[in-house]
N, C-alpha and C. Protein backbone atom coordinates (compact mmCIF):
# COMPACT_ATOMS: atom_id res chain seq x y z
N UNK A 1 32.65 25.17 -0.14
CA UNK A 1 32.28 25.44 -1.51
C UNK A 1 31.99 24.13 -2.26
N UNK A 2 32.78 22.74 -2.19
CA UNK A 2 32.66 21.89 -2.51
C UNK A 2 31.15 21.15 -2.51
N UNK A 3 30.84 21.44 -0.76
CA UNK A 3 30.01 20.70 -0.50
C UNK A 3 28.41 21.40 -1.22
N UNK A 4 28.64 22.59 -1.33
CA UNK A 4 27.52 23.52 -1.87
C UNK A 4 27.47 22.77 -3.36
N UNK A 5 28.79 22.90 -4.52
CA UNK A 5 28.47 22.23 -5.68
C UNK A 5 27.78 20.61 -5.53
N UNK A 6 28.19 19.88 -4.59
CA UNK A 6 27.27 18.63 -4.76
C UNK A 6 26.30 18.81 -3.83
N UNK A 7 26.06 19.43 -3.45
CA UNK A 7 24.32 20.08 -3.44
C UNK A 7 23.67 20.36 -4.30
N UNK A 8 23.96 20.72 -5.02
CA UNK A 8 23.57 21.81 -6.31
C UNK A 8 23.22 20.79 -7.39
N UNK A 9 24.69 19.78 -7.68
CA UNK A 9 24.42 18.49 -8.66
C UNK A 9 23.28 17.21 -8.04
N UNK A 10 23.31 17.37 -6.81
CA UNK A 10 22.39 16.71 -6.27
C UNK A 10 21.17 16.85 -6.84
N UNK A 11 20.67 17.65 -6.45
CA UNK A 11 19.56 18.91 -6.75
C UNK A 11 19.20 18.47 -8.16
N UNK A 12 20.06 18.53 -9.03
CA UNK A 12 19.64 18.74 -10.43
C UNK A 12 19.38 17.14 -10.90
N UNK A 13 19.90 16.41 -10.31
CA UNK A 13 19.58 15.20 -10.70
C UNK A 13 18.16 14.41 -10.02
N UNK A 14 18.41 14.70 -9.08
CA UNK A 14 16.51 14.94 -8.21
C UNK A 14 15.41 15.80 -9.33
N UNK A 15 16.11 16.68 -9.56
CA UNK A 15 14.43 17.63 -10.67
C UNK A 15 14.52 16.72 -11.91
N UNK A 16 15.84 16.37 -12.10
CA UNK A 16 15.31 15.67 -13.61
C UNK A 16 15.00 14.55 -13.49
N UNK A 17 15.34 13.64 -12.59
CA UNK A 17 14.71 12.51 -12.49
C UNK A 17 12.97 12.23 -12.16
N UNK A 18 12.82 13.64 -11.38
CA UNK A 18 11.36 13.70 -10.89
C UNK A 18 10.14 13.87 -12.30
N UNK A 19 10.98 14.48 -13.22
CA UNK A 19 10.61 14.92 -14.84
C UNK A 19 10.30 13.80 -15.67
N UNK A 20 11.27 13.15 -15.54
CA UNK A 20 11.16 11.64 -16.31
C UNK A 20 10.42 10.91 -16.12
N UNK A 21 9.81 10.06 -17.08
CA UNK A 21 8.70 8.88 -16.85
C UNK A 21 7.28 9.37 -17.01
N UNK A 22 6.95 10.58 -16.79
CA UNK A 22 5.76 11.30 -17.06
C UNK A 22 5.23 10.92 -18.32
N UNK A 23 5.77 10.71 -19.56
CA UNK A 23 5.11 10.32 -20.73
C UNK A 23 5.78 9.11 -21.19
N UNK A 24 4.92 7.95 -21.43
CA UNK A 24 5.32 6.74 -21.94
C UNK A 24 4.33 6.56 -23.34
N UNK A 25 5.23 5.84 -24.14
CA UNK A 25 4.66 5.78 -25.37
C UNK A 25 4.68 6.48 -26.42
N UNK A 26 3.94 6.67 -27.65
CA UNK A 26 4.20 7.21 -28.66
C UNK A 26 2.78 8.58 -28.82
N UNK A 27 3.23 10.00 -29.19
CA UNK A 27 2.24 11.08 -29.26
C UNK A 27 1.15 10.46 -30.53
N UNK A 28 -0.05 11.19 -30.03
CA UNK A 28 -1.30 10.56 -31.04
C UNK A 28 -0.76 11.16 -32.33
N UNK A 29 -0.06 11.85 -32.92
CA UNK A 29 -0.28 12.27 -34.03
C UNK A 29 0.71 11.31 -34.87
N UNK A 30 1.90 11.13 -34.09
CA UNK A 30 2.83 10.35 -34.53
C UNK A 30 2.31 8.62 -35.07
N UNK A 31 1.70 8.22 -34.10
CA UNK A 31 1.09 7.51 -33.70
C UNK A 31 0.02 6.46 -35.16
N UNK A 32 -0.66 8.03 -35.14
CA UNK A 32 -1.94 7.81 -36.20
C UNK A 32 -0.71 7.55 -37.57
N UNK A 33 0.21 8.74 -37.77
CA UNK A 33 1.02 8.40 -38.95
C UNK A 33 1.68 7.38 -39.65
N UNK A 34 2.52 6.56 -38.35
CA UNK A 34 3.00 5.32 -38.27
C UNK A 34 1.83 4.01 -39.03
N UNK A 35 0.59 4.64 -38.62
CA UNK A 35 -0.57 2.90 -38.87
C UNK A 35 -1.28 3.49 -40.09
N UNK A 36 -1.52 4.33 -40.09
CA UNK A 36 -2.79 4.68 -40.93
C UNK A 36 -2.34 4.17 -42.70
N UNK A 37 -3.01 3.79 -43.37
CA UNK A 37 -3.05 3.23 -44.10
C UNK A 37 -2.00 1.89 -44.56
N UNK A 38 -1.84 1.46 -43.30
CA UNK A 38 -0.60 0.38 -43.43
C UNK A 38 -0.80 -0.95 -43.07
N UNK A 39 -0.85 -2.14 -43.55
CA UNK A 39 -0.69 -3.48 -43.27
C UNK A 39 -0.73 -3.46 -41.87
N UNK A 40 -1.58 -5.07 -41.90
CA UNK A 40 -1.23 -5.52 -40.38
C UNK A 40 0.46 -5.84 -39.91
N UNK A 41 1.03 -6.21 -40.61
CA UNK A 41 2.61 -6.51 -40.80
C UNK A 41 3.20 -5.16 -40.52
N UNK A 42 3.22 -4.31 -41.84
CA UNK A 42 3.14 -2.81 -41.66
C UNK A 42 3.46 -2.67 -40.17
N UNK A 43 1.88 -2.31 -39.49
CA UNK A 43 1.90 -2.02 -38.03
C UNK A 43 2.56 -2.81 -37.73
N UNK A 44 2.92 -4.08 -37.24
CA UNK A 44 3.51 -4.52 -36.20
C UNK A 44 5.28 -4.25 -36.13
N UNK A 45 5.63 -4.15 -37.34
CA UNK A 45 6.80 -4.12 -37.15
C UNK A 45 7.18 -2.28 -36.66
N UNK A 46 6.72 -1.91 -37.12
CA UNK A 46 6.49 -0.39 -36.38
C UNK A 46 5.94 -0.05 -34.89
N UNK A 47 4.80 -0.94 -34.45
CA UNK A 47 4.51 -0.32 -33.25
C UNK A 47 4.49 -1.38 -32.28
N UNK A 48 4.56 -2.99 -32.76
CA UNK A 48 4.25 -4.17 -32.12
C UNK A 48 2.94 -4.66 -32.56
N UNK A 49 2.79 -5.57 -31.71
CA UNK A 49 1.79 -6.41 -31.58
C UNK A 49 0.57 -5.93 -30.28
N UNK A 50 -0.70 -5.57 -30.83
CA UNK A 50 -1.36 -5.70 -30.17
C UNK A 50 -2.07 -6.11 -28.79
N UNK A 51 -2.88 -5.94 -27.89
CA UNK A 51 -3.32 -6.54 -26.94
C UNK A 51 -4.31 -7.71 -27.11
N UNK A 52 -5.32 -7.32 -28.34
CA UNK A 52 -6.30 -7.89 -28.71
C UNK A 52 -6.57 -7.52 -29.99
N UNK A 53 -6.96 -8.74 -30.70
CA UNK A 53 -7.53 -8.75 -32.07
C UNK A 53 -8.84 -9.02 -32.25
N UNK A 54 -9.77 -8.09 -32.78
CA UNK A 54 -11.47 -8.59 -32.63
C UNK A 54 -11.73 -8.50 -33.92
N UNK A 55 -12.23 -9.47 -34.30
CA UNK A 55 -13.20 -9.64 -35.53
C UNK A 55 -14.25 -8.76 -35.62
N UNK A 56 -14.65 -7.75 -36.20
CA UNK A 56 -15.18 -7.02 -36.40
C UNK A 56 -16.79 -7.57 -37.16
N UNK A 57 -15.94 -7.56 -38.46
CA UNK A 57 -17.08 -8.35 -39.96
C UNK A 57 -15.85 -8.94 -40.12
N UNK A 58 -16.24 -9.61 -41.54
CA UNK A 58 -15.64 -10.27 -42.42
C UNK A 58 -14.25 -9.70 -43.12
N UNK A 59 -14.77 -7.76 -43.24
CA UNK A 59 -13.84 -7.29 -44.05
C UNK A 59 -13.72 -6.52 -43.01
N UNK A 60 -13.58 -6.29 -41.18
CA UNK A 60 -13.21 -5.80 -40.42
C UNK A 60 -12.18 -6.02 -39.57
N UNK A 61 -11.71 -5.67 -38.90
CA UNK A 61 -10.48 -5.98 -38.11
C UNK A 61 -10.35 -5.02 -36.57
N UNK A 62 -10.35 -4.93 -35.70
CA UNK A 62 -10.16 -4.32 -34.33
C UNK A 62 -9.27 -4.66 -33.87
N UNK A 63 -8.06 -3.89 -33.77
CA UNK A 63 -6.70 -4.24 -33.19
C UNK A 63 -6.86 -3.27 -31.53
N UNK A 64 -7.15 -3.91 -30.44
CA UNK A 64 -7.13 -2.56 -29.46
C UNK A 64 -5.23 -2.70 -28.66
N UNK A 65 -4.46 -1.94 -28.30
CA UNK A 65 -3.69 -1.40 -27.65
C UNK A 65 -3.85 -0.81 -26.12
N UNK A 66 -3.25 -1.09 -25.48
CA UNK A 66 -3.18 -0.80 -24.13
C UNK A 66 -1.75 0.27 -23.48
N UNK A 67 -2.13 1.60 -23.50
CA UNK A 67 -1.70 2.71 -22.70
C UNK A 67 -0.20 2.81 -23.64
N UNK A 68 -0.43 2.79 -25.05
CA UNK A 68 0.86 3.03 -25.83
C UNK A 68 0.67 4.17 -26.60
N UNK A 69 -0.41 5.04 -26.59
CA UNK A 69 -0.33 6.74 -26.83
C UNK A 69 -0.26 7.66 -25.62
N UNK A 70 -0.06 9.01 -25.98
CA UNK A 70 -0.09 9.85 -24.95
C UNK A 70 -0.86 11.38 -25.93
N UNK A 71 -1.69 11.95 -25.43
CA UNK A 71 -2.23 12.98 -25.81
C UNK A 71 -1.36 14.20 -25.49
N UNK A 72 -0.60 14.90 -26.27
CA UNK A 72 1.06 15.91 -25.98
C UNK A 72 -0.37 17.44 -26.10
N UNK A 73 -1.99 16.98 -25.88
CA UNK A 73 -2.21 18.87 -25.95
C UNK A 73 -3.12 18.83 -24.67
N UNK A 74 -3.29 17.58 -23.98
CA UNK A 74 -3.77 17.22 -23.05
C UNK A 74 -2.87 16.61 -21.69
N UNK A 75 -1.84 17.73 -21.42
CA UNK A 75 -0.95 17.73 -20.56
C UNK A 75 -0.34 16.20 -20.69
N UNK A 76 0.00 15.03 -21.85
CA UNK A 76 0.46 14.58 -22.25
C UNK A 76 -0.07 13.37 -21.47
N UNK A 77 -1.41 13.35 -20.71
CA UNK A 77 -1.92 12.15 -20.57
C UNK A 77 -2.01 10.70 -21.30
N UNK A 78 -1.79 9.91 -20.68
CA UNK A 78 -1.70 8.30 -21.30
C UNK A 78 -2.95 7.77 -21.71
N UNK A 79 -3.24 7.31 -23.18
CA UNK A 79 -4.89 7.05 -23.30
C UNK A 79 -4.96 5.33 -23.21
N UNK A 80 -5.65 5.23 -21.70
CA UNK A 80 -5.88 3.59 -21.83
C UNK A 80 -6.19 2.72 -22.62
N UNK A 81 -7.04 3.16 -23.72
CA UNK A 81 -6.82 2.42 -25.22
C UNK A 81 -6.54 2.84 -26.23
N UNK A 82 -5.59 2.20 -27.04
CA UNK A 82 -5.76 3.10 -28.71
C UNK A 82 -6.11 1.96 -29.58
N UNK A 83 -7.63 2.24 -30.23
CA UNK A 83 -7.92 1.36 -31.08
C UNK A 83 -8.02 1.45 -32.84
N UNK A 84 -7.06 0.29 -33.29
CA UNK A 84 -7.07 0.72 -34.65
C UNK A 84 -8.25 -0.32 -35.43
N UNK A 85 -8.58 0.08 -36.27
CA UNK A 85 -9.47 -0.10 -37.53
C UNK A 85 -9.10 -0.71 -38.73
N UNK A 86 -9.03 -1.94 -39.23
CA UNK A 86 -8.73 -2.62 -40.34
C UNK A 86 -9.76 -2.73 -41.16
N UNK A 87 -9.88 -2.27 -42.22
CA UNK A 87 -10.50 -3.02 -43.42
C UNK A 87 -10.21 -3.59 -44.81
N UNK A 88 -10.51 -4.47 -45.23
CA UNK A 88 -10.42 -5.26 -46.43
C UNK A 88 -10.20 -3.79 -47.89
N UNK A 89 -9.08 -4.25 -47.99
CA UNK A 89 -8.81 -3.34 -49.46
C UNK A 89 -9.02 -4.15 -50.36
N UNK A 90 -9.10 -3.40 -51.75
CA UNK A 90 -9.44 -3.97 -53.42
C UNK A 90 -8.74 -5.75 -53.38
N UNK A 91 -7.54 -5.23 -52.99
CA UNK A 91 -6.45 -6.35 -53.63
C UNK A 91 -6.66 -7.74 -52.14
N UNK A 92 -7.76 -7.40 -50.94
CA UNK A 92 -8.06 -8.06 -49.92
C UNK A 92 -7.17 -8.46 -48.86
N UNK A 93 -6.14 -6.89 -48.90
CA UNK A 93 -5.79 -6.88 -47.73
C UNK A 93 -6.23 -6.18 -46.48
N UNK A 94 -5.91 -6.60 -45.35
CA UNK A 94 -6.50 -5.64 -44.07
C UNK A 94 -5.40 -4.59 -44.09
N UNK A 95 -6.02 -3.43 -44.19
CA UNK A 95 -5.08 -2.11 -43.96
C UNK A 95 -5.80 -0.80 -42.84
N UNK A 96 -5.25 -0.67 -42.14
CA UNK A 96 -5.55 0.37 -40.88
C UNK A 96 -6.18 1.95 -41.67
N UNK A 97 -7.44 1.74 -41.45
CA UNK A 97 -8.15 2.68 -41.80
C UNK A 97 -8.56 4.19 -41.06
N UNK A 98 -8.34 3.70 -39.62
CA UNK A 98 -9.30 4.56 -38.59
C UNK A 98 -8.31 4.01 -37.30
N UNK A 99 -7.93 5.46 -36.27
CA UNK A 99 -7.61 5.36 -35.10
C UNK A 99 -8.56 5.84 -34.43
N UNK A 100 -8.57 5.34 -33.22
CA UNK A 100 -9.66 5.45 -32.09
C UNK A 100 -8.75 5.95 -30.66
N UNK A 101 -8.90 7.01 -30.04
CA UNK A 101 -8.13 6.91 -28.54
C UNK A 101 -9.20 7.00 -27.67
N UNK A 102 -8.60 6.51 -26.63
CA UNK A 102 -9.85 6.35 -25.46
C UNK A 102 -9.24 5.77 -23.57
């Protein structure tokens, strides 16, 4: 009987471990909420620091991210880029205007 229960706990720690790791990162919706209209500062202290910063224009900004969303309606696939969108506000700060997944 013994040996049947650590079979059993065996078992269960095998399915859940096999479960785990499947989604890394943060869901797009969450995601978009966290940046969208928020400082470059803003973002970083919330999601980190970037992979790459591209100059866009003058009053542009391209922050791209590497495999730190997951799409939760698209069997929770990892999107190899998530790119955010900075532009120059009134007061001439860069604030995250636009998410991009891809």
């Amino acid at each position: 009987m013994r040996a049947i229960l650590v079979a059993a706990a065996c078992g269960m720690v095998i399915a859940l471990t096999g479960c785990s790791g499947q989604v890394s990162g943060t869901a797009r919706g969450l995601f978009v909420g966290y940046v969208t209209d928020k400082t470059e500062e803003e973002v970083i202290a919330k999601v980190g620091k970037p992979e790459a910063v591209e100059p866009a224009t003058p009053t542009t900004l391209r922050w791209v991210y590497k495999k730190k969303t997951f799409d939760p309606d698209n069997q929770s696939l990892v999107d190899n880029e998530t790119i955010l969108i900075f532009q120059k506000d009134a007061s001439g700060k860069f604030k995250c205007t636009q998410v991009i997944f891809g």
